[in-house]
N, C-alpha and C. Protein backbone atom coordinates (compact mmCIF):
# COMPACT_ATOMS: atom_id res chain seq x y z
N UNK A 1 81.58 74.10 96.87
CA UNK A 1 80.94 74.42 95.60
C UNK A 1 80.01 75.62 95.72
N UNK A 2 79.35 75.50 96.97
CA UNK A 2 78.39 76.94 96.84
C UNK A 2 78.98 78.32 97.02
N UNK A 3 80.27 78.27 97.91
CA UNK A 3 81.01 79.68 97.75
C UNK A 3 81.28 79.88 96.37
N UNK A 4 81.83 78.72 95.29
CA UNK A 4 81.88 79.11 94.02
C UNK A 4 81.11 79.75 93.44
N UNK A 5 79.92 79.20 93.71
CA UNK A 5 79.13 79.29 92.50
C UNK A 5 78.12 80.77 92.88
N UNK A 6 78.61 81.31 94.24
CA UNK A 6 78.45 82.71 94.85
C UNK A 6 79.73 83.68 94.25
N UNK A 7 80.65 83.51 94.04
CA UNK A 7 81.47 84.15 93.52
C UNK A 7 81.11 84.47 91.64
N UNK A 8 81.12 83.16 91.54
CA UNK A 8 80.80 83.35 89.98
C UNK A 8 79.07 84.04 89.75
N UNK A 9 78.35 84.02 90.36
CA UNK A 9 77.24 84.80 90.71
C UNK A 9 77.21 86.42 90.80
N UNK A 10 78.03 86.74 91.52
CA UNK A 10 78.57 88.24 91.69
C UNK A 10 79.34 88.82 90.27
N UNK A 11 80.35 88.01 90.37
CA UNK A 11 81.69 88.23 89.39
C UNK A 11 81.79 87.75 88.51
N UNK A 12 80.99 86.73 88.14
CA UNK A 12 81.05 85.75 87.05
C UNK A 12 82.43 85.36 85.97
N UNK A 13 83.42 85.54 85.26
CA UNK A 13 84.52 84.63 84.98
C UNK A 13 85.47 86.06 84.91
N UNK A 14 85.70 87.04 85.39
CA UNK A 14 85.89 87.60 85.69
C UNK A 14 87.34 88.01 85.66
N UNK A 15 88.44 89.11 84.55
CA UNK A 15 89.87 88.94 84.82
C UNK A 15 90.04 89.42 86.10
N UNK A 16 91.14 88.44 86.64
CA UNK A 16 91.30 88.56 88.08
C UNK A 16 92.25 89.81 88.28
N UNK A 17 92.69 90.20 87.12
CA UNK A 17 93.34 91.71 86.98
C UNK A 17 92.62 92.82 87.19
N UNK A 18 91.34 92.58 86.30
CA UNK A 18 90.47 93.63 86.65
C UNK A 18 89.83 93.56 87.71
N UNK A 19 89.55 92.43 88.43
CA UNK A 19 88.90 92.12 89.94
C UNK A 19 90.15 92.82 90.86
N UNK A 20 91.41 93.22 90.54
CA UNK A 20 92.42 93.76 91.53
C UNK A 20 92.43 95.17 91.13
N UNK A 21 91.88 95.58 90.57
CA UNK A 21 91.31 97.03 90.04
C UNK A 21 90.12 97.46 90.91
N UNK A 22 89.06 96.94 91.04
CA UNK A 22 88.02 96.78 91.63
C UNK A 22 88.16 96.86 93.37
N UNK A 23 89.31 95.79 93.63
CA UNK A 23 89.53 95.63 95.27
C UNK A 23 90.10 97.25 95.61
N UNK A 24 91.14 97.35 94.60
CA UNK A 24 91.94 98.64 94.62
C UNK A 24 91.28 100.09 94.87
N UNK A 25 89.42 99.71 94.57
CA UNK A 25 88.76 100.80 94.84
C UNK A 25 89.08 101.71 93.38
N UNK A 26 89.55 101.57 92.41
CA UNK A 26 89.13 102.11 91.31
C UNK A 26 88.17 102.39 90.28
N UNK A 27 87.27 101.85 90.89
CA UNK A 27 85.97 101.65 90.24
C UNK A 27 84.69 102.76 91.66
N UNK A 28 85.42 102.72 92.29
CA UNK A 28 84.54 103.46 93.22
C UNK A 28 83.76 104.60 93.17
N UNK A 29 84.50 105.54 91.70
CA UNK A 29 83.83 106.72 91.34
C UNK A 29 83.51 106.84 90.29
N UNK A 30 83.18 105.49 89.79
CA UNK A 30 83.38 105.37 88.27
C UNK A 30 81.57 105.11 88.31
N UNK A 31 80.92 105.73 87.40
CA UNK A 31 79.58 105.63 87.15
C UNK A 31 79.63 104.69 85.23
N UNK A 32 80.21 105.82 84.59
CA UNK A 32 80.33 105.16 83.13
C UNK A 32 81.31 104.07 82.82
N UNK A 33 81.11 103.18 81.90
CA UNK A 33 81.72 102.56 81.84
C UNK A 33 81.92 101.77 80.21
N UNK A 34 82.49 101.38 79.74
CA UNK A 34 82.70 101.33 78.28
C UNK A 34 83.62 99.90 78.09
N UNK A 35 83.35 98.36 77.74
CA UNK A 35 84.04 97.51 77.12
C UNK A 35 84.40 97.77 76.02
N UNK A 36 85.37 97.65 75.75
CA UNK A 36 85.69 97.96 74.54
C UNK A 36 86.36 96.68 73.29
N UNK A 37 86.01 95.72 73.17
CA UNK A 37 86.30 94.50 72.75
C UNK A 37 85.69 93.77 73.81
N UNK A 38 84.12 93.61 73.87
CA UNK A 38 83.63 93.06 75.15
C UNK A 38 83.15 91.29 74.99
N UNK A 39 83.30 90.89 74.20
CA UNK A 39 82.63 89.63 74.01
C UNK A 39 82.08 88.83 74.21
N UNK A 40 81.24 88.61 75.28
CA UNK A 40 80.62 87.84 75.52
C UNK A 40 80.14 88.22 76.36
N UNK A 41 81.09 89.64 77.32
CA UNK A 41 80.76 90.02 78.71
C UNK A 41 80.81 89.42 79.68
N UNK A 42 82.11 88.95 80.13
CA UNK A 42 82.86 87.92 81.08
C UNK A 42 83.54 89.19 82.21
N UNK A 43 83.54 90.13 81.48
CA UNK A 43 84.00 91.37 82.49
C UNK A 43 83.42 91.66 83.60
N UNK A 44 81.77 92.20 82.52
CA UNK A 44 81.11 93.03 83.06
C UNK A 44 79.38 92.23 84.23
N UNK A 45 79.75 91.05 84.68
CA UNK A 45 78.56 90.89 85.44
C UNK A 45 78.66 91.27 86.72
N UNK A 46 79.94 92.09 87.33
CA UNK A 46 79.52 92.45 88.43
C UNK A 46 79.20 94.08 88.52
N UNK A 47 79.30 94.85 87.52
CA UNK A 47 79.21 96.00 87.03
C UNK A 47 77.71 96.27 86.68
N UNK A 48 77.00 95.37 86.00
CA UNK A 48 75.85 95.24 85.37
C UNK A 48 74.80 95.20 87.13
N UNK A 49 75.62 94.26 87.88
CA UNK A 49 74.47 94.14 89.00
C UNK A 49 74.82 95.38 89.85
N UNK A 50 75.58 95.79 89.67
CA UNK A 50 75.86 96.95 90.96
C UNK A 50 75.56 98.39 90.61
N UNK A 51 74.63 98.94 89.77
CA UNK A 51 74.69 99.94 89.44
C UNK A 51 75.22 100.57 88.36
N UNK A 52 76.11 100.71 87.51
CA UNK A 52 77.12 100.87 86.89
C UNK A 52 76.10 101.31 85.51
N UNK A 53 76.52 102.04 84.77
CA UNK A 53 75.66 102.56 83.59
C UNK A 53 77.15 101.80 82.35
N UNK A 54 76.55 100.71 81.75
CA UNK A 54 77.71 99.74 81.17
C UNK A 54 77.08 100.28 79.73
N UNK A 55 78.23 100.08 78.83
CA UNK A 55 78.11 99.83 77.19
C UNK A 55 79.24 98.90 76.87
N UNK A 56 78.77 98.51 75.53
CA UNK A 56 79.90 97.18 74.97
C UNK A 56 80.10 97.47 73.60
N UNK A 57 81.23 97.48 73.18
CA UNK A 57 80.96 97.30 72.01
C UNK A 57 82.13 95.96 71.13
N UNK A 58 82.15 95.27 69.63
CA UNK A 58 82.79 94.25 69.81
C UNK A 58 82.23 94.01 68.36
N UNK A 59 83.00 93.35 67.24
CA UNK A 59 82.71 92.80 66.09
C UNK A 59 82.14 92.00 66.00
N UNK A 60 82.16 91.38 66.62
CA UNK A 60 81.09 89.72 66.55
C UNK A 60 79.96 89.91 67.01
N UNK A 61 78.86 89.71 66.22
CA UNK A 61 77.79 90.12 66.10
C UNK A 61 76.97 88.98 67.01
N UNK A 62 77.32 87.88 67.54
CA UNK A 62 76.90 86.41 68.49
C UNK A 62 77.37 87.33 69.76
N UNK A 63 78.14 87.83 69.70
CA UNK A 63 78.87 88.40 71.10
C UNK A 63 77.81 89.38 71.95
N UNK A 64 77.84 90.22 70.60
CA UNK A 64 76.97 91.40 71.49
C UNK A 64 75.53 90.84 71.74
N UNK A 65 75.11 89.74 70.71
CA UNK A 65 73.55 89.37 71.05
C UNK A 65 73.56 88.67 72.28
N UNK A 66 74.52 87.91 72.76
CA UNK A 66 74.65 87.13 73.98
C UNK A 66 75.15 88.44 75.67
N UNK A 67 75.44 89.14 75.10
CA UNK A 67 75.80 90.33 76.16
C UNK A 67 74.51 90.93 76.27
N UNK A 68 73.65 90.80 75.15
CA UNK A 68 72.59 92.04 75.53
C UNK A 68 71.37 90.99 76.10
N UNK A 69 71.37 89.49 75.98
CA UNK A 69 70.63 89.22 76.45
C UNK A 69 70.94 88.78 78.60
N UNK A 70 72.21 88.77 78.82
CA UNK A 70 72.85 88.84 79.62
C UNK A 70 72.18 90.47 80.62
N UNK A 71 72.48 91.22 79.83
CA UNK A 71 72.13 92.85 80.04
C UNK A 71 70.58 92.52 80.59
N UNK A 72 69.60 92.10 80.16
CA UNK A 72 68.43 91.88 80.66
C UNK A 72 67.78 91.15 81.47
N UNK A 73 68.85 89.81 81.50
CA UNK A 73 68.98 89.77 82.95
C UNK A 73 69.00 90.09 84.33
N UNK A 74 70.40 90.63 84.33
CA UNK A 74 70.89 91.31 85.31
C UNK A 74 70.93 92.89 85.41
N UNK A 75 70.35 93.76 84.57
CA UNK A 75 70.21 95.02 84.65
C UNK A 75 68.93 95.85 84.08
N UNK A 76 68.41 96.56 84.99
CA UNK A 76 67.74 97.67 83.80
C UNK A 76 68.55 98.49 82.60
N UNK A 77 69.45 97.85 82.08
CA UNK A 77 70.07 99.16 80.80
C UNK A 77 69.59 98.76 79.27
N UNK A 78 69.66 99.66 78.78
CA UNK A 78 68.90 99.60 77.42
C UNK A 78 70.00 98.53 76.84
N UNK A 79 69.48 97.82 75.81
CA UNK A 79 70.51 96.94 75.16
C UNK A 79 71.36 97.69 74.25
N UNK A 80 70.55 98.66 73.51
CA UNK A 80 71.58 99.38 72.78
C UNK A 80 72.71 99.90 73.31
N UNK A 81 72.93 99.74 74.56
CA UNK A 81 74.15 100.26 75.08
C UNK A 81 75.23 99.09 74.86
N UNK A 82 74.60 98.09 73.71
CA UNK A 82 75.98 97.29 73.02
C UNK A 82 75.65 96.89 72.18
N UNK A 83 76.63 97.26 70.96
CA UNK A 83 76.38 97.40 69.54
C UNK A 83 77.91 96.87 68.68
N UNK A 84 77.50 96.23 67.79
CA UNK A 84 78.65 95.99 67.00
C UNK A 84 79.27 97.38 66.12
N UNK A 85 80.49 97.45 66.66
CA UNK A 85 81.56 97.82 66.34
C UNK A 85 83.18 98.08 66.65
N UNK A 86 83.55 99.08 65.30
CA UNK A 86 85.30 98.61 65.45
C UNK A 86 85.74 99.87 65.86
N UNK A 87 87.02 99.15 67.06
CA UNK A 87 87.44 99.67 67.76
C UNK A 87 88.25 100.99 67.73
N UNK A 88 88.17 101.29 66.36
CA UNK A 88 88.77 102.33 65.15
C UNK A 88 87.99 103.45 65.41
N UNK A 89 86.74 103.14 65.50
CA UNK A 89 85.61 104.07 65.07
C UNK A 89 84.32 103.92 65.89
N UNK A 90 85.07 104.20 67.16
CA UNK A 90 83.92 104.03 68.31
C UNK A 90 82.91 105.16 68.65
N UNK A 91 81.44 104.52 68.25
CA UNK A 91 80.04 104.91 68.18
C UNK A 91 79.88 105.82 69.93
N UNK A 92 80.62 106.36 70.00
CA UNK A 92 80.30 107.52 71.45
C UNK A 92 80.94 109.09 71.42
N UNK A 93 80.44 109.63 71.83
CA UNK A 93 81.35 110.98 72.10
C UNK A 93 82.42 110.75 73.11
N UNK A 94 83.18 111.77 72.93
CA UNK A 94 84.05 112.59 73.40
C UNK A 94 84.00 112.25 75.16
N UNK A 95 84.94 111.46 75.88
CA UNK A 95 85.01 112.11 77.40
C UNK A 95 83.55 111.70 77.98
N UNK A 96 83.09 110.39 77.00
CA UNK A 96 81.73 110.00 77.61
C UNK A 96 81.68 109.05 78.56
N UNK A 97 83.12 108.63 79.21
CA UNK A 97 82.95 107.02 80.04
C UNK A 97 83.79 107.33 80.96
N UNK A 98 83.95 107.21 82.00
CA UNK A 98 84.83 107.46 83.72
C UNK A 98 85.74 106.10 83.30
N UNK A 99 85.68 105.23 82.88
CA UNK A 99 86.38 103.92 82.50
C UNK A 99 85.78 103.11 81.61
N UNK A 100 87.48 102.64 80.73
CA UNK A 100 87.08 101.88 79.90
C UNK A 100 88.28 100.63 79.68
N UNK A 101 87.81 99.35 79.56
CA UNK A 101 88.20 98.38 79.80
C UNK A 101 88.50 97.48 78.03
N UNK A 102 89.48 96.85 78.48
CA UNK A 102 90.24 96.38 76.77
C UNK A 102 90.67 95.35 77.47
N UNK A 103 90.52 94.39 77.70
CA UNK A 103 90.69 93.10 78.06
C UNK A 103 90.93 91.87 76.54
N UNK A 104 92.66 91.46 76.68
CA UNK A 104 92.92 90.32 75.26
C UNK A 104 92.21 91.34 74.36
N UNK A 105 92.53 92.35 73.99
CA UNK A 105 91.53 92.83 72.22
C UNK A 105 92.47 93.55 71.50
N UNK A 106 93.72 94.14 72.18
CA UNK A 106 94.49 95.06 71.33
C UNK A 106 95.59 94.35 70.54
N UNK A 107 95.88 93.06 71.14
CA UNK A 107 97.11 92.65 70.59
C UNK A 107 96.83 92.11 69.10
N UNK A 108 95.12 92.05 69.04
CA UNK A 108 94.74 91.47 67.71
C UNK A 108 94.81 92.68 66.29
N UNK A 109 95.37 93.54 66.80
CA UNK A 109 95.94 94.71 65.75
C UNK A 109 96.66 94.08 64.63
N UNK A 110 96.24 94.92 63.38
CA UNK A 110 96.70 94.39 62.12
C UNK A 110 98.56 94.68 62.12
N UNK A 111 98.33 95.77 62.64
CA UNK A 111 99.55 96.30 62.52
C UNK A 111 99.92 97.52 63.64
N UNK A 112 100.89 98.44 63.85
CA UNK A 112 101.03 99.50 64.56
C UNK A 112 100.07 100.48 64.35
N UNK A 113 100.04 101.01 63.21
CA UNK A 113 98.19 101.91 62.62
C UNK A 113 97.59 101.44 63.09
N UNK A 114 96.83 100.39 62.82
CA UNK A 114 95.85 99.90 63.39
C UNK A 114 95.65 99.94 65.24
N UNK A 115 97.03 99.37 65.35
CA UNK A 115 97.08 99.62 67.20
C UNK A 115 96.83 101.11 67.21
N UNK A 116 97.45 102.03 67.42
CA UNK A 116 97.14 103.38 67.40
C UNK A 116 95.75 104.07 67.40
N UNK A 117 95.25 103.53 65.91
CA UNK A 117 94.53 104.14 65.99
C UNK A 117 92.90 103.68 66.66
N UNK A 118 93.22 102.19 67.47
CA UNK A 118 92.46 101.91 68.36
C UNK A 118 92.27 102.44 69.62
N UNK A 119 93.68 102.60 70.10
CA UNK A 119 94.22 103.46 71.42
C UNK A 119 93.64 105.03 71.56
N UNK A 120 94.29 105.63 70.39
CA UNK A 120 93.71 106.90 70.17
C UNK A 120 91.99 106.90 70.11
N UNK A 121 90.92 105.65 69.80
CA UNK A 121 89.86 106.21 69.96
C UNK A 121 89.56 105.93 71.51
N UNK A 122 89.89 105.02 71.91
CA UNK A 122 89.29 104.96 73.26
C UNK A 122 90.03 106.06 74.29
N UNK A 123 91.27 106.38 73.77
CA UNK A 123 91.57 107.72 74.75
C UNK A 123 90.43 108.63 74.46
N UNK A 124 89.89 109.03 73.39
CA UNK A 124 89.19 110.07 72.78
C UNK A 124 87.55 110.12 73.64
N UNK A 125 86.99 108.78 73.85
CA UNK A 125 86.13 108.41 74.87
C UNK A 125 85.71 108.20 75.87
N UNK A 126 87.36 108.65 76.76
CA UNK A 126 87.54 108.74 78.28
C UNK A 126 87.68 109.91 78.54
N UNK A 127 86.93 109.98 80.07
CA UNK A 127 87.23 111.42 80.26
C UNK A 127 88.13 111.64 80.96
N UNK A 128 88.90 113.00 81.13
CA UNK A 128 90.10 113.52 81.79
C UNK A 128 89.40 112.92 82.99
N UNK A 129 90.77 112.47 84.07
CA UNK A 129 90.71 111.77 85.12
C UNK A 129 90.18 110.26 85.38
N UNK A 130 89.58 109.56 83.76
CA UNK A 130 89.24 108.69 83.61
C UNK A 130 90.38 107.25 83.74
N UNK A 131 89.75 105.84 84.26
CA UNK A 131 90.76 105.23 83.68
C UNK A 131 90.98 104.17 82.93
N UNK A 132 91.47 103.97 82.62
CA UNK A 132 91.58 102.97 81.31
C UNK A 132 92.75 101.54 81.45
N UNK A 133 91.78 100.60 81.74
CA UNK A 133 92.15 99.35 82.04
C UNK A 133 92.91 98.41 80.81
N UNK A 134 93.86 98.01 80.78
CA UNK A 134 93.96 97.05 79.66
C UNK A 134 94.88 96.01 79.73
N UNK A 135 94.58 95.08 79.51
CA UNK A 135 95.21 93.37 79.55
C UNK A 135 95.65 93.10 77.64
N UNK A 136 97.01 92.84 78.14
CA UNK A 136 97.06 92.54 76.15
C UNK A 136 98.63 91.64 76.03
N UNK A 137 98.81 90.81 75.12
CA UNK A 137 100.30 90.56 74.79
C UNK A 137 101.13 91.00 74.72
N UNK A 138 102.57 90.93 75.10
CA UNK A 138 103.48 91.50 75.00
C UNK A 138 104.95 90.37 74.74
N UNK A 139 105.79 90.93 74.65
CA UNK A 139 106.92 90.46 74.32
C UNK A 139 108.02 90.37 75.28
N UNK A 140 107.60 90.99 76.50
CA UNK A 140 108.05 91.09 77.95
C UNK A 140 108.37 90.07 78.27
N UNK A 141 109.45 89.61 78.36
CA UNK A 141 110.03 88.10 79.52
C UNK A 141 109.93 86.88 78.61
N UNK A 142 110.00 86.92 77.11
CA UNK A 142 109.77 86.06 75.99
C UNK A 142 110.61 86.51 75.05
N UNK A 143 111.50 87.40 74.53
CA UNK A 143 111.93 87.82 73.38
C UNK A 143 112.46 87.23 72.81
N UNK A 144 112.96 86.32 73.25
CA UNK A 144 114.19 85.06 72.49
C UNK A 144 113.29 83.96 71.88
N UNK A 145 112.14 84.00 72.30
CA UNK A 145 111.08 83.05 71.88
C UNK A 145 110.02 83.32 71.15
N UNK A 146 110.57 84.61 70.40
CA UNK A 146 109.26 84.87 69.58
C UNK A 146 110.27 85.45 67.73
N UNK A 147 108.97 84.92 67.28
CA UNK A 147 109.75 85.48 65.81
C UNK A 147 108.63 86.49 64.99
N UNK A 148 109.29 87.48 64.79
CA UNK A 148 108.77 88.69 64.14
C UNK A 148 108.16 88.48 63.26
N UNK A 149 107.05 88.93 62.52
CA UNK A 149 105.99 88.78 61.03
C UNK A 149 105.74 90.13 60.95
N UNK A 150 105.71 90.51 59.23
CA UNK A 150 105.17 91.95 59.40
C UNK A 150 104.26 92.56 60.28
N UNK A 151 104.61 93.54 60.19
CA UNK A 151 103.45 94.77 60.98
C UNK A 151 103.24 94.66 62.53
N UNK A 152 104.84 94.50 62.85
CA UNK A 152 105.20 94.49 64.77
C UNK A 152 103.93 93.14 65.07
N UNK A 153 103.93 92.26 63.91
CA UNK A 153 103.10 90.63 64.81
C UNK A 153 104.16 89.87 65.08
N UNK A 154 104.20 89.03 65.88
CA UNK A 154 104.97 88.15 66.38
C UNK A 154 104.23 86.45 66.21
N UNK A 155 104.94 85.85 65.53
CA UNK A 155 104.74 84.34 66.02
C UNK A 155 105.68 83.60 67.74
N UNK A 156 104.05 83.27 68.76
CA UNK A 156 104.54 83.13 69.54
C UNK A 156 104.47 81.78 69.91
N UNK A 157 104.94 81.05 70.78
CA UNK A 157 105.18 79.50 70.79
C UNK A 157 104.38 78.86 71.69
N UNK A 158 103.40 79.42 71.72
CA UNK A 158 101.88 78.57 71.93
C UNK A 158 101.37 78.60 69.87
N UNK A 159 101.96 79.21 69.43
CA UNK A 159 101.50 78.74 67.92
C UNK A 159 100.80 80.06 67.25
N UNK A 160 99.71 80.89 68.22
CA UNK A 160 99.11 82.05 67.58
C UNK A 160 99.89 83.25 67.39
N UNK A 161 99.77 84.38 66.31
CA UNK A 161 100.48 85.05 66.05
C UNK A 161 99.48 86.68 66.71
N UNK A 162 100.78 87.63 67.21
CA UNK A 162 99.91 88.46 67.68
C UNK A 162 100.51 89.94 67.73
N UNK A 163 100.32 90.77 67.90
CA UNK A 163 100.90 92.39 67.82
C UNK A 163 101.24 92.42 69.17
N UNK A 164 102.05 92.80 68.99
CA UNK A 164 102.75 92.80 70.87
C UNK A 164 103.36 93.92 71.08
N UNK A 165 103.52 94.41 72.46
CA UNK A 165 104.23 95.63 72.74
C UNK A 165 105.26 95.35 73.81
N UNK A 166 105.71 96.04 74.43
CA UNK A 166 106.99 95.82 75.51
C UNK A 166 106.66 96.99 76.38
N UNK A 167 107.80 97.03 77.44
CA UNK A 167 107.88 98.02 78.45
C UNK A 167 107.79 99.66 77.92
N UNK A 168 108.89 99.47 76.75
CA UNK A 168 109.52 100.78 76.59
C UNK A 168 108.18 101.22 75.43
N UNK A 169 107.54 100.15 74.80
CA UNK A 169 106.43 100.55 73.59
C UNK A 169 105.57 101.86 74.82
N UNK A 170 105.12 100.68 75.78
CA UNK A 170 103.78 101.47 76.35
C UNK A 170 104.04 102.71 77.35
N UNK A 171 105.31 102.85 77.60
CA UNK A 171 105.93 104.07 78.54
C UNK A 171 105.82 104.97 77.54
N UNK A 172 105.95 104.70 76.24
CA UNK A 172 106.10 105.72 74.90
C UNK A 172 104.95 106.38 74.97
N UNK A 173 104.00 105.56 74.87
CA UNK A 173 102.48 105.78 74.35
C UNK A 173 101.30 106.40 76.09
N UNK A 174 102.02 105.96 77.07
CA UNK A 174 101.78 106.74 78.41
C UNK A 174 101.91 108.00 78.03
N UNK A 175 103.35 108.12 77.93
CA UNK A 175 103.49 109.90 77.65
C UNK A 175 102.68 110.55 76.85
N UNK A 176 102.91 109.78 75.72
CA UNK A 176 101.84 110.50 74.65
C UNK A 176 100.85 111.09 74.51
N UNK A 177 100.25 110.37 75.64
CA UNK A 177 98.98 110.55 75.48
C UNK A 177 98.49 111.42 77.14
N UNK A 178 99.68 111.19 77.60
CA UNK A 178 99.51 112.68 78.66
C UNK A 178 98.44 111.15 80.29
N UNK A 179 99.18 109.96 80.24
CA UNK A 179 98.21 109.41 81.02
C UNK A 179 99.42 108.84 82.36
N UNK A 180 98.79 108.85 83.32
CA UNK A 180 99.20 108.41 84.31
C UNK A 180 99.41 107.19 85.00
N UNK A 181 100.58 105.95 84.99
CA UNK A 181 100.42 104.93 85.54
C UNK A 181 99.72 104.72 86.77
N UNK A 182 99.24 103.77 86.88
CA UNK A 182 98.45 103.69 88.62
C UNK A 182 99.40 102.54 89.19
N UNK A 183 99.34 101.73 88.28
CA UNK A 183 100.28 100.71 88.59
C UNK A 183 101.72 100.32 87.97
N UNK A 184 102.48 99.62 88.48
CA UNK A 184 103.80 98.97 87.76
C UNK A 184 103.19 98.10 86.44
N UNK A 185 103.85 98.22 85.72
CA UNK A 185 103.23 97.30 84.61
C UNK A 185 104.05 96.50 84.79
N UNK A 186 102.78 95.10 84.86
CA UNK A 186 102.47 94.17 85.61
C UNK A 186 102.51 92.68 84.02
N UNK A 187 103.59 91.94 83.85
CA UNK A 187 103.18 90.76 83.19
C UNK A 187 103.60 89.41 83.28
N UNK A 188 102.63 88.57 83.56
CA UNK A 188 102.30 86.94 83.21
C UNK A 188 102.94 86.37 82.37
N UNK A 189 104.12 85.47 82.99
CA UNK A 189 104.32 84.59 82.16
C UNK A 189 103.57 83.22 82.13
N UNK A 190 102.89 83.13 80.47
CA UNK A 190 102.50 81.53 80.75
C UNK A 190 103.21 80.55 80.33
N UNK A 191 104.35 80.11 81.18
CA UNK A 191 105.14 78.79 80.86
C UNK A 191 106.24 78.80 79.46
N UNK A 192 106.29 80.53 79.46
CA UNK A 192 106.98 80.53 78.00
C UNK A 192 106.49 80.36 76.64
N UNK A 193 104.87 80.26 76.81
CA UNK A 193 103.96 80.22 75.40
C UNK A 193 103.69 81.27 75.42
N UNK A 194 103.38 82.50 76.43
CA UNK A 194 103.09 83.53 75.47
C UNK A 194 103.00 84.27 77.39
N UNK A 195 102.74 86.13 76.82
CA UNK A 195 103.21 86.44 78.06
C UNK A 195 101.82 87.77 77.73
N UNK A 196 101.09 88.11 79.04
CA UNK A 196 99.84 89.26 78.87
C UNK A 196 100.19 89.72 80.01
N UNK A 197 100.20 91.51 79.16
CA UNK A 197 100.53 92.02 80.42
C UNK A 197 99.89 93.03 80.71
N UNK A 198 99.72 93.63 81.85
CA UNK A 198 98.42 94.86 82.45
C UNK A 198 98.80 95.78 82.52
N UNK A 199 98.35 97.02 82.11
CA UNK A 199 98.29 98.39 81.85
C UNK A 199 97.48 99.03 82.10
N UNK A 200 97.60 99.94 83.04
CA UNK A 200 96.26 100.89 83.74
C UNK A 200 96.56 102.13 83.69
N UNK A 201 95.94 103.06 83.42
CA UNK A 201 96.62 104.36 82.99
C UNK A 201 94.87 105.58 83.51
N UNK A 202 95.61 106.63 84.35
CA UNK A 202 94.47 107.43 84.78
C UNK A 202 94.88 108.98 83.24
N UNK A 203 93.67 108.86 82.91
CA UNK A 203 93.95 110.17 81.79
C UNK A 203 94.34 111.80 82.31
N UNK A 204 95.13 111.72 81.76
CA UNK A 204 95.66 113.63 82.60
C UNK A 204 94.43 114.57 82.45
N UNK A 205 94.19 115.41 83.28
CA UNK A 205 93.04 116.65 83.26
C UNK A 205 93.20 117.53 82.00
């Protein structure tokens, strides 16, 4: 129990995706850093203790008050460095974060616009050579088990309905956007209820 509760101390609940980001030494030159659908801040407690100049941002207004009191905890950073908002219309400049992290937040897109034009802001907030972490639903290794609803959502058979992408969606949107895989894209099946899969992408110079 006490190695646990040393782990969860450091790392606290931590995606073990992004903890293989971390081992990977990708975070090693990374000073800025940007949640971007952060909620509660389950990401960011080993970031917060190690130096790391963190911001959050996130609709739920319980979320960010519980992150910023978290933040004072474990860090000298101003709280305003997490503020409610949408992921549309993210409150930073230009090429202001070395990495930024989207953990479960994109698949909750209304629609393809909406996906887009979430993607497009947080590209807009990373800087060239930056990288950009993201965990989200997909339709990968499930297709026969999911049924379509407007606006590319899917009803999936754990019951929740969700915007999903595939292999060939996010190879599309790699190019697009001029970014570099680091890794194989990487996805989880859970038991045939629903499938999240990882996407890491370094931004072109």
């Amino acid at each position: 129990m006490t190695h646990r509760k040393n782990l969860l101390k450091t790392f606290g609940n931590i995606d073990i995706y992004l903890f293989d980001q971390i081992l990977k030494g990708r975070f090693d030159n990374v000073t800025t850093i940007l949640d971007a659908g952060c909620g509660h801040g389950r990401n960011l407690v080993y970031f917060l203790q190690n130096g790391f100049d963190v911001y959050g941002i996130d609709q739920d207004e319980n979320s960010i008050s519980n992150i910023q009191n978290v933040t004072q905890q474990l860090a000298q950073i101003p709280i305003d460095h997490f503020c409610v908002a949408d992921l549309r219309k993210i409150p930073h400049d230009d090429s202001q974060f070395d990495a930024v992290i989207s953990n479960a937040v994109l698949h909750f897109a209304e629609d393809e616009k909406h996906f887009v034009q979430m993607i497009d802001e947080i590209w807009r907030v990373l800087r060239p050579g930056g990288l950009f972490f993201c965990r989200l639903a997909s339709s990968i290794g499930i297709e026969s088990r999911i049924k379509q609803v407007p606006g590319r959502r899917y009803l999936l058979p754990d019951g929740s309905t969700r915007f999903l992408v595939d292999e060939e969606n996010l190879l599309a949107i790699s190019e697009r956007l001029n970014g570099k895989l680091l890794d194989p894209i990487k996805t989880t099946n859970v038991q045939n209820l629903r499938c999240m899969t990882t996407w890491c992408l370094e931004k072109g110079e």
